[in-house]
Protein backbone atom coordinates (compact mmCIF):
# COMPACT_ATOMS: atom_id res chain seq x y z
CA UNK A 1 184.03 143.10 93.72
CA UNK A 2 181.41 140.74 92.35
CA UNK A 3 180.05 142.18 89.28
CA UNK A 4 176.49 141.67 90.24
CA UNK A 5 176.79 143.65 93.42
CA UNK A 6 178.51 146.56 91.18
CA UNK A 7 175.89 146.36 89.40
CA UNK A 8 173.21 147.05 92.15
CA UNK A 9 175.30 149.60 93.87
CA UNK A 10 176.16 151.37 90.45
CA UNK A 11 171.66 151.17 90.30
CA UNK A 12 171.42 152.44 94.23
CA UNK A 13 173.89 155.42 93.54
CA UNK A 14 171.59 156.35 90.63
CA UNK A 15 168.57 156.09 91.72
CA UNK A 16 168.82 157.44 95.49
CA UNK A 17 165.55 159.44 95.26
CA UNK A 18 163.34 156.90 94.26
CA UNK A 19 162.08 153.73 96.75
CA UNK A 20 164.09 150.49 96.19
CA UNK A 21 163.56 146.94 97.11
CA UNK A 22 165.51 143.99 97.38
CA UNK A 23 163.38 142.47 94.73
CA UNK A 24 163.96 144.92 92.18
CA UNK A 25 167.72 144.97 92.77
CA UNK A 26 167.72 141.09 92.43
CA UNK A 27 165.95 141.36 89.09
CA UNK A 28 168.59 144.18 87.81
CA UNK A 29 171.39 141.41 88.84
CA UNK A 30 169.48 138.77 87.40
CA UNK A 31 169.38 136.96 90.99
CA UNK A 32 166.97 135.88 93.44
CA UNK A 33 166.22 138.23 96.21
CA UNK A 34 168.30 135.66 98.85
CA UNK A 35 170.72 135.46 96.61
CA UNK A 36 171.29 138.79 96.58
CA UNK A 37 171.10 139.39 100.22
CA UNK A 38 173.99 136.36 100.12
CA UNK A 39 176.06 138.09 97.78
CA UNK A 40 175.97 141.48 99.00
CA UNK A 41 176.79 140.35 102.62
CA UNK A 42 179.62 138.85 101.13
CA UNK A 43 181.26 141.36 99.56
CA UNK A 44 179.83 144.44 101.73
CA UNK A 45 179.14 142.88 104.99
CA UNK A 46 175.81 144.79 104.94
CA UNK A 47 172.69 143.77 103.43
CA UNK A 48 171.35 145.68 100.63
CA UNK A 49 168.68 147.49 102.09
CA UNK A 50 171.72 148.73 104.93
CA UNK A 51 173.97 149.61 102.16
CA UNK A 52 171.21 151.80 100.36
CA UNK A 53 170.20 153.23 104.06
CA UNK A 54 174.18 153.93 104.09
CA UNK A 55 174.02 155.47 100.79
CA UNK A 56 171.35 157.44 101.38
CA UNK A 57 172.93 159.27 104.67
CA UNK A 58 176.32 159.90 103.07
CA UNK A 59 174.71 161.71 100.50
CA UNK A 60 172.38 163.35 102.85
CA UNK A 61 175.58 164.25 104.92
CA UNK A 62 177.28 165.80 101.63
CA UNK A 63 174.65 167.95 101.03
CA UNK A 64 173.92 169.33 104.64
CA UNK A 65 177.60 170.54 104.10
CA UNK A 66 177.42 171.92 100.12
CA UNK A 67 173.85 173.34 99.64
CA UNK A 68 171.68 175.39 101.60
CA UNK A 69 168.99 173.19 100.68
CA UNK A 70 165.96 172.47 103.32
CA UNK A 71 166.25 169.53 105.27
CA UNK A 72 162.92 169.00 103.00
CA UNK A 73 164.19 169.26 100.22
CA UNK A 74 167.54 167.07 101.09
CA UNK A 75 165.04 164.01 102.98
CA UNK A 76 163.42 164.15 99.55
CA UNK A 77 166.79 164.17 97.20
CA UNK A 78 167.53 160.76 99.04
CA UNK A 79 164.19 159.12 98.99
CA UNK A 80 163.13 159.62 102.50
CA UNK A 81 159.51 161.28 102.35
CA UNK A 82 158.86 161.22 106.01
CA UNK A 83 161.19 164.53 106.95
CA UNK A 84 160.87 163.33 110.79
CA UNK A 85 161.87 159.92 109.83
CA UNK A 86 165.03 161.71 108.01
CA UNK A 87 165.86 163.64 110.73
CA UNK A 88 165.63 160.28 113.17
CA UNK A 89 167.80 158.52 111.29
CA UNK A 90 170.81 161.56 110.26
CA UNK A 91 170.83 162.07 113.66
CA UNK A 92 171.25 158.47 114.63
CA UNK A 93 174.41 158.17 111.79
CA UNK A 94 175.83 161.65 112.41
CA UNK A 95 174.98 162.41 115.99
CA UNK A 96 172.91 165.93 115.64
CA UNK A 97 169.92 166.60 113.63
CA UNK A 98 170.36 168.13 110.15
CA UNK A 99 170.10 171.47 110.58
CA UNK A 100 172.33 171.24 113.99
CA UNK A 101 174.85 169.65 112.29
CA UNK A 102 174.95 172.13 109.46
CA UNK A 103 175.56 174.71 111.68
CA UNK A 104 177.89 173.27 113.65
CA UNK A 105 180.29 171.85 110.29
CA UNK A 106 180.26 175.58 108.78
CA UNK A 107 181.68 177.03 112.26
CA UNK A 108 184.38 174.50 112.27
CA UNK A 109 185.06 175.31 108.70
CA UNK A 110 185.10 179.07 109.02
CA UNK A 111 187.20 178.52 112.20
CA UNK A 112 189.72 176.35 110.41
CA UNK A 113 189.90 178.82 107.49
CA UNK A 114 190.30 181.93 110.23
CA UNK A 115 193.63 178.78 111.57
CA UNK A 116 194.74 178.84 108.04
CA UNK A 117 195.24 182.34 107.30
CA UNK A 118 196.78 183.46 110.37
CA UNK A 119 199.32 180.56 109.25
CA UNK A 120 199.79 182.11 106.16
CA UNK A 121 202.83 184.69 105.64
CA UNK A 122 201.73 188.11 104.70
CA UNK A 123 204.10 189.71 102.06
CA UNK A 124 204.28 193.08 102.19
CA UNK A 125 206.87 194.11 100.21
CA UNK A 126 206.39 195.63 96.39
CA UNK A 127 207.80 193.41 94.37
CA UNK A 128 211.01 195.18 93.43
């Protein structure tokens, strides 16, 4: 990968919470803001301010699943103030609204864990 655009995704990851533009990740790579748009396309076939929207949702996604954080308090960790605007825009990448689809990932993984152990031998002898 171009090491500008490592650069400026190495930035995004870092700084997730906070608002970025396309200008200030052009001055980090020491590039023009079209040139940046340019590059990035290039080697991510997204523009920057996709990738960082990308970003931002994965994250969001990671911690639906991990924390029992608020859907506040997650919009917030990735740099979405507007928690209506967050929920919009999970649901349009995952399909169900936050607090849906943490709901619905925790049955599934208590179900496949319930799979699991009935897979799973039960020893009952003593060990002698």
């Amino acid at each position: 990968m171009e090491p500008r655009v490592r650069v400026v995704i190495s930035h995004m990851e870092a700084h997730l919470n906070q608002k970025l533009t396309v200008a200030e990740l052009a001055r980090i790579a020491h590039l023009a803001p079209a040139r940046l748009h340019q590059l990035f396309r290039a080697e991510t076939s997204k523009s920057p301010l996709q990738y960082i929207n990308a970003l931002r949702m994965r994250r969001a996604k990671d911690l639906v699943e991990t924390t029992l954080h608020s859907v506040k308090e997650i919009a917030a960790e990735v740099g979405i103030n507007d928690v209506s605007h967050f929920v919009r825009k999970f649901e349009l990448t995952w399909g169900l609204p936050p607090s849906r689809y943490r709901s619905v990932f925790h049955r599934e993984y208590e179900n496949a864990g319930a799979r699991q152990s009935e897979k799973m031998p039960i020893n009952y002898s003593s060990g002698q």
